[in-house]
N, C-alpha and C. Protein backbone atom coordinates (compact mmCIF):
# COMPACT_ATOMS: atom_id res chain seq x y z
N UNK A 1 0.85 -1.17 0.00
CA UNK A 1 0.00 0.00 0.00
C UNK A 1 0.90 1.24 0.00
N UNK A 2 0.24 2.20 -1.13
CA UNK A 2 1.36 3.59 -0.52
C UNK A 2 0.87 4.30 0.23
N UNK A 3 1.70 5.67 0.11
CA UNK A 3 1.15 6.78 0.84
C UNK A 3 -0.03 7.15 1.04
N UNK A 4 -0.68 7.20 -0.21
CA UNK A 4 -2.30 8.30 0.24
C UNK A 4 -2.84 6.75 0.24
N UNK A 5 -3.12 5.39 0.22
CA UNK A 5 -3.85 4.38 0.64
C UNK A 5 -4.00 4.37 1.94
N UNK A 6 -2.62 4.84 2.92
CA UNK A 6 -2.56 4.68 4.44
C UNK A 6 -3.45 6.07 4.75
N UNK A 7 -3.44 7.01 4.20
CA UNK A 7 -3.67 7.88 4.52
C UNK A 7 -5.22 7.79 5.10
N UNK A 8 -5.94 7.31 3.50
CA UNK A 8 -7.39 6.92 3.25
C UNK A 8 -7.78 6.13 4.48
N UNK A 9 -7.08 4.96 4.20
CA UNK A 9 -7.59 3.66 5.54
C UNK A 9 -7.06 3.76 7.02
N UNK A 10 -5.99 4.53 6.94
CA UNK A 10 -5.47 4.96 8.98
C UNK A 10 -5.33 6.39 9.23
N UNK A 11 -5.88 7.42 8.66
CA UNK A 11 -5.47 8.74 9.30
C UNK A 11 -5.99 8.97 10.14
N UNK A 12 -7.55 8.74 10.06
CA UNK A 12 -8.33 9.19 11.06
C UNK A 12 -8.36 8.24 12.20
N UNK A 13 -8.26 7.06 12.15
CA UNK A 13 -7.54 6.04 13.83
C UNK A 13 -6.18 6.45 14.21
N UNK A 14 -5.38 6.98 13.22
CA UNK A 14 -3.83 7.15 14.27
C UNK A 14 -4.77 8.77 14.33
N UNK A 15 -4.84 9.57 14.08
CA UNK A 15 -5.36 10.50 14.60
C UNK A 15 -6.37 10.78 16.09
N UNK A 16 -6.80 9.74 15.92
CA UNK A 16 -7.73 9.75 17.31
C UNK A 16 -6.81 9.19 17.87
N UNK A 17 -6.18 8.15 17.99
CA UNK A 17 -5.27 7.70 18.70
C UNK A 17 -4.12 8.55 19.65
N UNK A 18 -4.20 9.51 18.56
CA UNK A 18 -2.88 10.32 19.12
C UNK A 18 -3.22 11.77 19.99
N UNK A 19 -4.88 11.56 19.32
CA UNK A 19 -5.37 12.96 20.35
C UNK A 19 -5.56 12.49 21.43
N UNK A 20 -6.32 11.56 21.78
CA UNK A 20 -6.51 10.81 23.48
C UNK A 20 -5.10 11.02 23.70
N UNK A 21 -3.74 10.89 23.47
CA UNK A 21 -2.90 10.48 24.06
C UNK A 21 -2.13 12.43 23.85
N UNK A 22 -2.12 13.11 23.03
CA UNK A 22 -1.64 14.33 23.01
C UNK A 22 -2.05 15.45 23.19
N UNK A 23 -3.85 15.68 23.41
CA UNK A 23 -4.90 16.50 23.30
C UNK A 23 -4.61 17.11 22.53
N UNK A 24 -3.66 17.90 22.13
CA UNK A 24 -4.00 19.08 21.32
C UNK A 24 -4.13 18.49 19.82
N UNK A 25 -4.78 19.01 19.70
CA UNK A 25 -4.93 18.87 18.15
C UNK A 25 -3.62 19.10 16.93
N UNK A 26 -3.04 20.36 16.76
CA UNK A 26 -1.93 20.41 16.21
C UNK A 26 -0.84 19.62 16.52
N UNK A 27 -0.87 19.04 17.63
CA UNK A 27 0.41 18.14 18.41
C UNK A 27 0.20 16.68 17.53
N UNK A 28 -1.11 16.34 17.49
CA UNK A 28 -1.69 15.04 16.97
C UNK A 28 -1.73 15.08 15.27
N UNK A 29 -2.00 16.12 14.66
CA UNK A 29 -1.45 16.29 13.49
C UNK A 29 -0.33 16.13 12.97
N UNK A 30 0.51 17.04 13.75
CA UNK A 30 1.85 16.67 13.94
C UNK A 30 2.45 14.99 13.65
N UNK A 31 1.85 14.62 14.63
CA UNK A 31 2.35 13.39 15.12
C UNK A 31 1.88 12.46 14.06
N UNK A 32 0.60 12.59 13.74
CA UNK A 32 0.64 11.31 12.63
C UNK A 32 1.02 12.03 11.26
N UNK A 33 1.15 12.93 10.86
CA UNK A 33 2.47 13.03 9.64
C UNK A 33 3.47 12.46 9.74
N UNK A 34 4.25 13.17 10.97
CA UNK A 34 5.53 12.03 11.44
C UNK A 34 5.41 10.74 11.11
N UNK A 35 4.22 10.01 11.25
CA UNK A 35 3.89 9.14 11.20
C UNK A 35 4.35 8.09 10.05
N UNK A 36 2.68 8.82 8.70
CA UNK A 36 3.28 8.58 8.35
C UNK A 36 4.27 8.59 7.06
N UNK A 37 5.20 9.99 7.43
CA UNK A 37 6.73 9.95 6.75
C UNK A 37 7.48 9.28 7.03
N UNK A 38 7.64 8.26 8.35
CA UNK A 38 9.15 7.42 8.89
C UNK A 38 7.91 6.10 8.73
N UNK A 39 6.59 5.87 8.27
CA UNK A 39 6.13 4.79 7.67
C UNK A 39 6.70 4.52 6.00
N UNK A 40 6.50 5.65 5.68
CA UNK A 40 7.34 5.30 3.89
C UNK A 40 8.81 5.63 3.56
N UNK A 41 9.18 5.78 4.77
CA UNK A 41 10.62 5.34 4.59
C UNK A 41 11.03 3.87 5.05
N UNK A 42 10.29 3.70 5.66
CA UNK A 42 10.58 2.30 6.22
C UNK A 42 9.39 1.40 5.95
N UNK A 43 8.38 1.94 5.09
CA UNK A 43 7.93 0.48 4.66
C UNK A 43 8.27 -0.70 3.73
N UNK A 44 9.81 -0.94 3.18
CA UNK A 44 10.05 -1.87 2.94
C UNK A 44 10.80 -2.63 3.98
N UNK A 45 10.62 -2.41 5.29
CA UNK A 45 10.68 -3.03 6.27
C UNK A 45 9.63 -3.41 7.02
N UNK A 46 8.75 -3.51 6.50
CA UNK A 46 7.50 -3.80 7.29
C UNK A 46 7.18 -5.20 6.51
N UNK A 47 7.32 -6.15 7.54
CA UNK A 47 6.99 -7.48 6.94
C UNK A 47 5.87 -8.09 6.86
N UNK A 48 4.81 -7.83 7.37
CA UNK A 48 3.22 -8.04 7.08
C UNK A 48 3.46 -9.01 8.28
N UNK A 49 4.05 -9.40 9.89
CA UNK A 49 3.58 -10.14 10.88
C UNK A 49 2.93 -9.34 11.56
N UNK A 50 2.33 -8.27 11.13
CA UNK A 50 0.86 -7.41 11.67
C UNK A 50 0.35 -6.66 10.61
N UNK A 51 -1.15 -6.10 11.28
CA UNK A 51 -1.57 -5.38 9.87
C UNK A 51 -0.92 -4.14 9.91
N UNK A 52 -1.58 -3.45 8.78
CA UNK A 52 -0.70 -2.29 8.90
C UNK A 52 -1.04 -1.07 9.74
N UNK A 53 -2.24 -0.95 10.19
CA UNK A 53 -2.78 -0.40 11.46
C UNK A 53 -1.72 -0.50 12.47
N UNK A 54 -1.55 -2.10 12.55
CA UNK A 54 -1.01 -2.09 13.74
C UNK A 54 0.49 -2.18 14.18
N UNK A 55 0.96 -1.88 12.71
CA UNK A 55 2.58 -1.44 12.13
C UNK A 55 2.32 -0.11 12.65
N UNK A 56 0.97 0.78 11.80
CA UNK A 56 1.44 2.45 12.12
C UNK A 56 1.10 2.90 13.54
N UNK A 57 0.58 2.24 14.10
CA UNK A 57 0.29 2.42 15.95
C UNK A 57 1.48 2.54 16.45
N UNK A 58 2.52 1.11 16.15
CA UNK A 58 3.50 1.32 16.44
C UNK A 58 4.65 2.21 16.47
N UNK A 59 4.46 2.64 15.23
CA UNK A 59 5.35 3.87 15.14
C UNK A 59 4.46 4.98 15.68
N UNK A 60 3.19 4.87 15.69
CA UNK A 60 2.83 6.31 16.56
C UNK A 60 2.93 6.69 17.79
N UNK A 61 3.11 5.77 18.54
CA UNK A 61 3.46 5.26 19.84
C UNK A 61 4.94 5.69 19.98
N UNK A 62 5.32 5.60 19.39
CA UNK A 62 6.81 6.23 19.49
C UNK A 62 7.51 7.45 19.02
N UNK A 63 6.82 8.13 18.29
CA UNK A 63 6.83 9.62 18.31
C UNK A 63 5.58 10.10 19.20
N UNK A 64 4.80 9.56 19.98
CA UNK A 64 3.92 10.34 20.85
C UNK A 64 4.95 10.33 22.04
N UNK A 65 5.80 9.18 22.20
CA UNK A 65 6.59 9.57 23.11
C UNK A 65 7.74 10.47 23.41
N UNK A 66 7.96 10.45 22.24
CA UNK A 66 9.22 11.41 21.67
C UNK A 66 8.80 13.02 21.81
N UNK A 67 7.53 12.92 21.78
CA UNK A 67 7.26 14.74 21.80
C UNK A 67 6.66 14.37 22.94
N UNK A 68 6.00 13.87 24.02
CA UNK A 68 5.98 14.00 25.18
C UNK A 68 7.38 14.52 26.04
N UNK A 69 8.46 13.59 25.50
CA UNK A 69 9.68 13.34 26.53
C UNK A 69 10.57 14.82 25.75
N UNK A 70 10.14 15.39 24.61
CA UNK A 70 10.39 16.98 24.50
C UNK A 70 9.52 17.74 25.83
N UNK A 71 8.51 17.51 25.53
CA UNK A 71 7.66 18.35 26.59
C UNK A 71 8.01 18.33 27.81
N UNK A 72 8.60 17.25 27.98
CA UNK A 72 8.80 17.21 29.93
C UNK A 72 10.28 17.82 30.05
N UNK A 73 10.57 18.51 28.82
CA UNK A 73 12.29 19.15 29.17
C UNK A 73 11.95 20.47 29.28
N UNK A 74 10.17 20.73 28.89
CA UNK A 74 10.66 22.51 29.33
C UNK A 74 9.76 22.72 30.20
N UNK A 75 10.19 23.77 30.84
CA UNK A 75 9.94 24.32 32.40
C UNK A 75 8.47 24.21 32.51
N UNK A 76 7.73 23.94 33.91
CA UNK A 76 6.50 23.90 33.60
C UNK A 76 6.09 24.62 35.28
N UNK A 77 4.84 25.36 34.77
CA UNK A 77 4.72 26.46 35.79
C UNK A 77 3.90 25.46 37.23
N UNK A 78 4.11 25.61 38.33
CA UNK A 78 3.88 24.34 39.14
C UNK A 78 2.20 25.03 38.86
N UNK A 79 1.33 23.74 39.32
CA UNK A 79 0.01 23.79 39.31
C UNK A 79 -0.56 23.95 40.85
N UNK A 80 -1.57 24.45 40.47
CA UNK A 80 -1.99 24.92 42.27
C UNK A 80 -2.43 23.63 42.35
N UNK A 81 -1.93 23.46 44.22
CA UNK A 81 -3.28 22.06 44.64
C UNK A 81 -4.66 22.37 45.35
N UNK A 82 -5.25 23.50 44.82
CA UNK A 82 -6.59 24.12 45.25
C UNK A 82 -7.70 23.05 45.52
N UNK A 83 -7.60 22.96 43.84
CA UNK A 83 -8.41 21.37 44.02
C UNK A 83 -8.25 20.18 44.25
N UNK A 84 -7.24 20.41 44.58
CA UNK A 84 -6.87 18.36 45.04
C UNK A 84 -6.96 18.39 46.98
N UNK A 85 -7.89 19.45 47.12
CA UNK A 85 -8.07 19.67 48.62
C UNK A 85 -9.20 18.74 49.09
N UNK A 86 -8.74 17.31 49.09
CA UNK A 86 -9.76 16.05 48.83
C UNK A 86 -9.42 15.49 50.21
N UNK A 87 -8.88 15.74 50.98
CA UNK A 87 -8.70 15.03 52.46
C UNK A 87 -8.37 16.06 53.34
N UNK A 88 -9.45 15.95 54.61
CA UNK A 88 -9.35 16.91 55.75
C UNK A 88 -8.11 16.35 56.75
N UNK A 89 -8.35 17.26 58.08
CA UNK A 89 -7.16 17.05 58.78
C UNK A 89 -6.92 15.43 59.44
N UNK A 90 -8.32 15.07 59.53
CA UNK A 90 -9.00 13.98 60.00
C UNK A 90 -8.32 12.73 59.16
N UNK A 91 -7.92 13.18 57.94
CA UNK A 91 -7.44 12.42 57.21
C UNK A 91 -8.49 11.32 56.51
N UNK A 92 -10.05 12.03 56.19
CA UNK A 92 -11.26 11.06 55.94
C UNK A 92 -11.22 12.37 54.56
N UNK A 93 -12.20 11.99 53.86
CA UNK A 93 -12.57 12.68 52.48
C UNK A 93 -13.49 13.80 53.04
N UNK A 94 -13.61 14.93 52.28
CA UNK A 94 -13.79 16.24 52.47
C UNK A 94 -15.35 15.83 51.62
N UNK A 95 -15.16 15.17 50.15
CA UNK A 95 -15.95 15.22 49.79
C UNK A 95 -16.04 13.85 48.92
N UNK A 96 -16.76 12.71 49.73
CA UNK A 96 -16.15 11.25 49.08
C UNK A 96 -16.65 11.10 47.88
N UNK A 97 -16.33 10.21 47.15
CA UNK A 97 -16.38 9.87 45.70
C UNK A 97 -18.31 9.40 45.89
N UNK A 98 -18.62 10.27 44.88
CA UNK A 98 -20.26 9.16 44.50
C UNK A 98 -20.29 7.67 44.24
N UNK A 99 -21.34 7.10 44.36
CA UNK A 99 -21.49 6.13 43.59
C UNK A 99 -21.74 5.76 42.29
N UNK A 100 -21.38 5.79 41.66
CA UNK A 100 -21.60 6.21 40.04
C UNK A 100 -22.50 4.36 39.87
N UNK A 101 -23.64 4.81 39.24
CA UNK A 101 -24.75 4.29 38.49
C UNK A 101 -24.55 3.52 36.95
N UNK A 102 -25.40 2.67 36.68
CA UNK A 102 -24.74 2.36 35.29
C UNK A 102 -24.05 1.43 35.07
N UNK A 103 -24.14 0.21 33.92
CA UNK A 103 -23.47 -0.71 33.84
C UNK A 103 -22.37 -0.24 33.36
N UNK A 104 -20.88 -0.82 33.58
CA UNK A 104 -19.55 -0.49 32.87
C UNK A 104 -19.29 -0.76 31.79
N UNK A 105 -20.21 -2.42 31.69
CA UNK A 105 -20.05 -2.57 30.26
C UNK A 105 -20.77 -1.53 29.21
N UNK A 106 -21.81 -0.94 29.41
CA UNK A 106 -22.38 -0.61 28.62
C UNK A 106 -21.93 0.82 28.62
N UNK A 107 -21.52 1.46 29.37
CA UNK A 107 -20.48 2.49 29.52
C UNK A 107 -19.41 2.66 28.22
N UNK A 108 -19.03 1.10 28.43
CA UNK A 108 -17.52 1.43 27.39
C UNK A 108 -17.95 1.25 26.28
N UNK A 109 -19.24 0.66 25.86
CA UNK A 109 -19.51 0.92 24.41
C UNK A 109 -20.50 2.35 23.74
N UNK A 110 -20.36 3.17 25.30
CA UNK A 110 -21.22 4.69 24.94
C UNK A 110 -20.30 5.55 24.53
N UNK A 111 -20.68 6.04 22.91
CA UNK A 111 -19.70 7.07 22.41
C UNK A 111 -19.79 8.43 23.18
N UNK A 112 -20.73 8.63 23.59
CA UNK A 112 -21.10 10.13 24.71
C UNK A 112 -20.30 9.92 25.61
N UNK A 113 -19.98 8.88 26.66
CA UNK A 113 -19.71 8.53 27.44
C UNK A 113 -18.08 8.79 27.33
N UNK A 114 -17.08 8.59 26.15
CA UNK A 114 -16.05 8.27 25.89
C UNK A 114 -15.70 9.71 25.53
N UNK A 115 -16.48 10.39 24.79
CA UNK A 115 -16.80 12.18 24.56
C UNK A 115 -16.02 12.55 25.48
N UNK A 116 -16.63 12.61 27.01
CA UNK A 116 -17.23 13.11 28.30
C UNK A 116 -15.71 12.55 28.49
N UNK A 117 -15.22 11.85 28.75
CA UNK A 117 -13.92 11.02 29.38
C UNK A 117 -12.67 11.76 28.64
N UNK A 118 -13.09 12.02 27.28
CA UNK A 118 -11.41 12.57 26.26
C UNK A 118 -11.87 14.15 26.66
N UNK A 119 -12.97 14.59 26.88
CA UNK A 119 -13.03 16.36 27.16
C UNK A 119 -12.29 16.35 28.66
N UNK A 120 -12.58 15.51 29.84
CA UNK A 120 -12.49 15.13 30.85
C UNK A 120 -10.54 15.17 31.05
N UNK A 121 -10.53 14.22 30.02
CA UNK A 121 -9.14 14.44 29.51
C UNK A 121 -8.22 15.43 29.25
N UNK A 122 -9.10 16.17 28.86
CA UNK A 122 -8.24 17.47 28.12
C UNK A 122 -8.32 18.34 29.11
N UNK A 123 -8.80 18.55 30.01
CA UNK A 123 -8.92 19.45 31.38
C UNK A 123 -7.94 19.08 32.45
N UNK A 124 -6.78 17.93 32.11
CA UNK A 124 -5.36 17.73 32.86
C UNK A 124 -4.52 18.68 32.84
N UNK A 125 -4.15 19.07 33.84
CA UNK A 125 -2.59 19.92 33.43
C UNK A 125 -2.05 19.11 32.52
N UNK A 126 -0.91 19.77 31.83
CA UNK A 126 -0.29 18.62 30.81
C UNK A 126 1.00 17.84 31.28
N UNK A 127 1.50 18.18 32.63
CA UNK A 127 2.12 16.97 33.01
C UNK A 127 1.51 15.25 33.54
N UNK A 128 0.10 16.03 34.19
CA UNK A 128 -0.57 14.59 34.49
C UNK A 128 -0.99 14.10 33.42
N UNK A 129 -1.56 15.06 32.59
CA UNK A 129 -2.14 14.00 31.35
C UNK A 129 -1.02 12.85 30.58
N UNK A 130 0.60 13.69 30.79
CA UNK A 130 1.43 13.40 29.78
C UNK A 130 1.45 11.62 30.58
N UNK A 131 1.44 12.12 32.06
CA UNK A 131 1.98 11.17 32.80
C UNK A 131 0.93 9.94 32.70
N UNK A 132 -0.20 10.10 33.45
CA UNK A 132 -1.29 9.49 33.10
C UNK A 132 -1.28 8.77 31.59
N UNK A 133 -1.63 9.26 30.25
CA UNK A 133 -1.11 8.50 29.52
C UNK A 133 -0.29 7.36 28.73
N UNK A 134 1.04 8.10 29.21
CA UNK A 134 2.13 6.77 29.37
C UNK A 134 1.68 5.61 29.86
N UNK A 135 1.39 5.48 31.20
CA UNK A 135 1.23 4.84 32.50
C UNK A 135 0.12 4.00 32.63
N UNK A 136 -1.17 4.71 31.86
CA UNK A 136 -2.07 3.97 31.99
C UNK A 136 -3.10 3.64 30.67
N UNK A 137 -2.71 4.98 29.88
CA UNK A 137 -3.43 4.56 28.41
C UNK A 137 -2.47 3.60 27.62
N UNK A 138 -1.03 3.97 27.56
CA UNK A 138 0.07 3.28 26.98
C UNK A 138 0.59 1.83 27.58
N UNK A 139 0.31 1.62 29.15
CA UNK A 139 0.74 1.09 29.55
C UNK A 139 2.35 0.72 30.12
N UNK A 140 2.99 1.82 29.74
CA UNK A 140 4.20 1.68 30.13
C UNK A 140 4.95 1.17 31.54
N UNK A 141 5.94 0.52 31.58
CA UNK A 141 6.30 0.41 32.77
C UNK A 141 6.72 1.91 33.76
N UNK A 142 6.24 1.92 35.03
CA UNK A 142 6.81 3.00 35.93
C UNK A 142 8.34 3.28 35.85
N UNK A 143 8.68 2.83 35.64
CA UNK A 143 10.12 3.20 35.99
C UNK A 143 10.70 4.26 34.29
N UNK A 144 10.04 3.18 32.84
CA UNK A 144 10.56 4.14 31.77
C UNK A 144 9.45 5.09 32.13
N UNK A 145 8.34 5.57 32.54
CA UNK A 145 7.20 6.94 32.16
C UNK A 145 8.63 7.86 33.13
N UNK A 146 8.73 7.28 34.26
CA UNK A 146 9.89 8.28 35.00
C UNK A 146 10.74 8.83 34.08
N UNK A 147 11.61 8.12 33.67
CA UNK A 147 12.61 8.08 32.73
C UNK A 147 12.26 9.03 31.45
N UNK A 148 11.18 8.80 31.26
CA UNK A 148 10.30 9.76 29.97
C UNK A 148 10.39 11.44 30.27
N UNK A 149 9.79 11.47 31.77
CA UNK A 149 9.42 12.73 32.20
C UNK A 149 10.52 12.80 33.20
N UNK A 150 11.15 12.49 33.44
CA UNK A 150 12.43 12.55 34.39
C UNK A 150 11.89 13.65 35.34
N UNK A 151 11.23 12.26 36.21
CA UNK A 151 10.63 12.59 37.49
C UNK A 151 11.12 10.93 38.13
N UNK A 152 10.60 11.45 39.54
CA UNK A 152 10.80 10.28 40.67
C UNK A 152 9.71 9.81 40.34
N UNK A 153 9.90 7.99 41.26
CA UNK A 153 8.75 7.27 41.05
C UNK A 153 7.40 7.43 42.15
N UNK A 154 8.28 8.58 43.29
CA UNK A 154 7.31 9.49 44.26
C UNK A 154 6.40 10.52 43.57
N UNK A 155 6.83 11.01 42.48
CA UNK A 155 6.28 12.37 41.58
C UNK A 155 5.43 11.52 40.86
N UNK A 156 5.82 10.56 40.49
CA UNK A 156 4.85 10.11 39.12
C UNK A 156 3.58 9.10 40.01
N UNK A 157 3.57 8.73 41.09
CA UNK A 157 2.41 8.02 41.40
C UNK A 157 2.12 9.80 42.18
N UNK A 158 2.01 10.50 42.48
CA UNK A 158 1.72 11.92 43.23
C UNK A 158 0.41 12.12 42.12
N UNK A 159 1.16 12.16 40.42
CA UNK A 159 0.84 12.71 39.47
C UNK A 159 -0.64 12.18 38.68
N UNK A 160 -0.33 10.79 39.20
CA UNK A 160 -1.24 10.25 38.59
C UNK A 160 -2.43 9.80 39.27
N UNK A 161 -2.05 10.38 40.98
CA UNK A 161 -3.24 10.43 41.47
C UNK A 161 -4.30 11.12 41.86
N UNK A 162 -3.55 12.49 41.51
CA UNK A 162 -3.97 13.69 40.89
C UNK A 162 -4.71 13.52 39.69
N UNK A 163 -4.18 13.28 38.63
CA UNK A 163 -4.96 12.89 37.35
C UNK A 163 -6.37 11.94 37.52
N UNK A 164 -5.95 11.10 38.58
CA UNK A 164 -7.75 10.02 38.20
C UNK A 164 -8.27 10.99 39.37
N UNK A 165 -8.32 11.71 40.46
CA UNK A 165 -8.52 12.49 41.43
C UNK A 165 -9.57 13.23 40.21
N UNK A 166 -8.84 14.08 39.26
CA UNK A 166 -9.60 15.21 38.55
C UNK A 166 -10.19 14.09 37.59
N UNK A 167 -10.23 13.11 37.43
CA UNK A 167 -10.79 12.09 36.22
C UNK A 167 -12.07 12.07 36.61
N UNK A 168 -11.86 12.01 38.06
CA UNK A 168 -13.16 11.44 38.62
C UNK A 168 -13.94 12.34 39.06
N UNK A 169 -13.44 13.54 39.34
CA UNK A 169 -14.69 14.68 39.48
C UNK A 169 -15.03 15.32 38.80
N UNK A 170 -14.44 15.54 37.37
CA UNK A 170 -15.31 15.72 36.74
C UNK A 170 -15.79 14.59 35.99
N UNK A 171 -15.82 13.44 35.88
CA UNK A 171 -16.94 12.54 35.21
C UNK A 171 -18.26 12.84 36.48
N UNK A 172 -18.25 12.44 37.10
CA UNK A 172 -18.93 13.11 38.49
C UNK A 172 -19.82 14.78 38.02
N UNK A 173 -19.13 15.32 38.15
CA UNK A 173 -19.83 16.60 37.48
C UNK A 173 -20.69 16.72 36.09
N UNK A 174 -20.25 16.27 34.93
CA UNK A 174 -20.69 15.93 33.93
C UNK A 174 -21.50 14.80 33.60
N UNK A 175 -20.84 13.72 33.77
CA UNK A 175 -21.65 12.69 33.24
C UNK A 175 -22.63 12.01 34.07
N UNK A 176 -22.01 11.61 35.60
CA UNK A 176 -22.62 10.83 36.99
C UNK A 176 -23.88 12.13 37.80
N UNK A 177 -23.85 13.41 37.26
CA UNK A 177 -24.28 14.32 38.07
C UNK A 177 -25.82 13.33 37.88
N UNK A 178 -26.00 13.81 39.38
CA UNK A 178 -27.54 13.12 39.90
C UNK A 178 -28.97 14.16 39.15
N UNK A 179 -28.42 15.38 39.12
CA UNK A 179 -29.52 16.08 38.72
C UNK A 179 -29.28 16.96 37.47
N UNK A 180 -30.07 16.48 36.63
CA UNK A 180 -29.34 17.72 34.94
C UNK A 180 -27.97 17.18 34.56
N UNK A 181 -27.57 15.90 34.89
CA UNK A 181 -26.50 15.63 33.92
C UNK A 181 -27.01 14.72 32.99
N UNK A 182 -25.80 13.86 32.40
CA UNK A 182 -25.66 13.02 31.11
C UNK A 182 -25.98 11.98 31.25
N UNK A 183 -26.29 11.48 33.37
CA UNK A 183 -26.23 10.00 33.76
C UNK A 183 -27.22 9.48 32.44
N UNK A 184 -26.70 7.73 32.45
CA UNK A 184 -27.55 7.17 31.39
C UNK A 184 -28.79 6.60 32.35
């Protein structure tokens, strides 16, 4: 397949792919051009023991990391912990998590639902998101996301508990709200 065939059949999956994982939009553009230009240089190395989806994931996966692990080299303005004011002195919750309603399965096959989760998303500072990502959309091991963002492995679980902290209040706000929200 050439160039504009990949284009036709994977732009718009490495594209979504790369926005869940980069939010911004121009970053994710970015990224799957990169894509794929170091795909047609190197697709006569691509031996067909996957499809080609799952050839260009691969390489997207690896320039999403590459401009992440740019991002974590420049200075970043610290973030207030205003809102992560989630445990009193008592050391009990200020304001405990709801019970959120709703089957899960049927959750993960709601496109609203997934909406609500990538907007949800995009409301991270961009170190947790960067971090969060790695860690838990990517799956990476803790020790390389450190290595990525050259942080401790104290900073990066801090970071990411911060991140599902704000994951979860606002799905809570938006989607779980008991009155005038999205609940299903």
């Amino acid at each position: 397949m050439d160039g504009d065939a990949w284009v036709d059949a994977h732009a718009d999956a490495l594209f979504r792919y790369a926005l869940t994982r980069l939010r911004r939009r121009e970053d994710a553009e970015d990224a799957v051009q990169e894509t794929l230009l170091a795909a047609l240089t190197a697709k006569r190395d691509f031996r067909g023991d996957s499809s080609e989806r799952t050839w260009l994931i691969g390489i997207l996966r690896h320039k999403i990391v590459d401009r992440i692990r740019a991002d974590a080299r420049t200075p970043v303005v610290a973030e207030s912990d205003e809102a992560m004011d989630w445990c009193g002195e008592t050391g009990n919750w200020l304001h405990p998590p709801k019970a959120w309603q709703g089957d899960p399965g049927r959750l993960a096959e709601d496109g609203e639902f997934w909406e609500r989760v990538r907007a949800c998303f995009a409301g991270l500072p961009d170190r947790q998101a960067q971090a969060f990502a790695l860690r838990v959309m990517d799956d990476l091991p803790a020790d390389e996301v450190c290595k990525q963002l050259d942080i401790t492995p104290t900073n990066l679980w801090v970071m990411l508990h911060r991140a599902r902290t704000r994951l979860r209040d606002c799905l809570e706000r938006t989607w779980f709200a008991p009155a005038g929200g999205a609940s299903p």
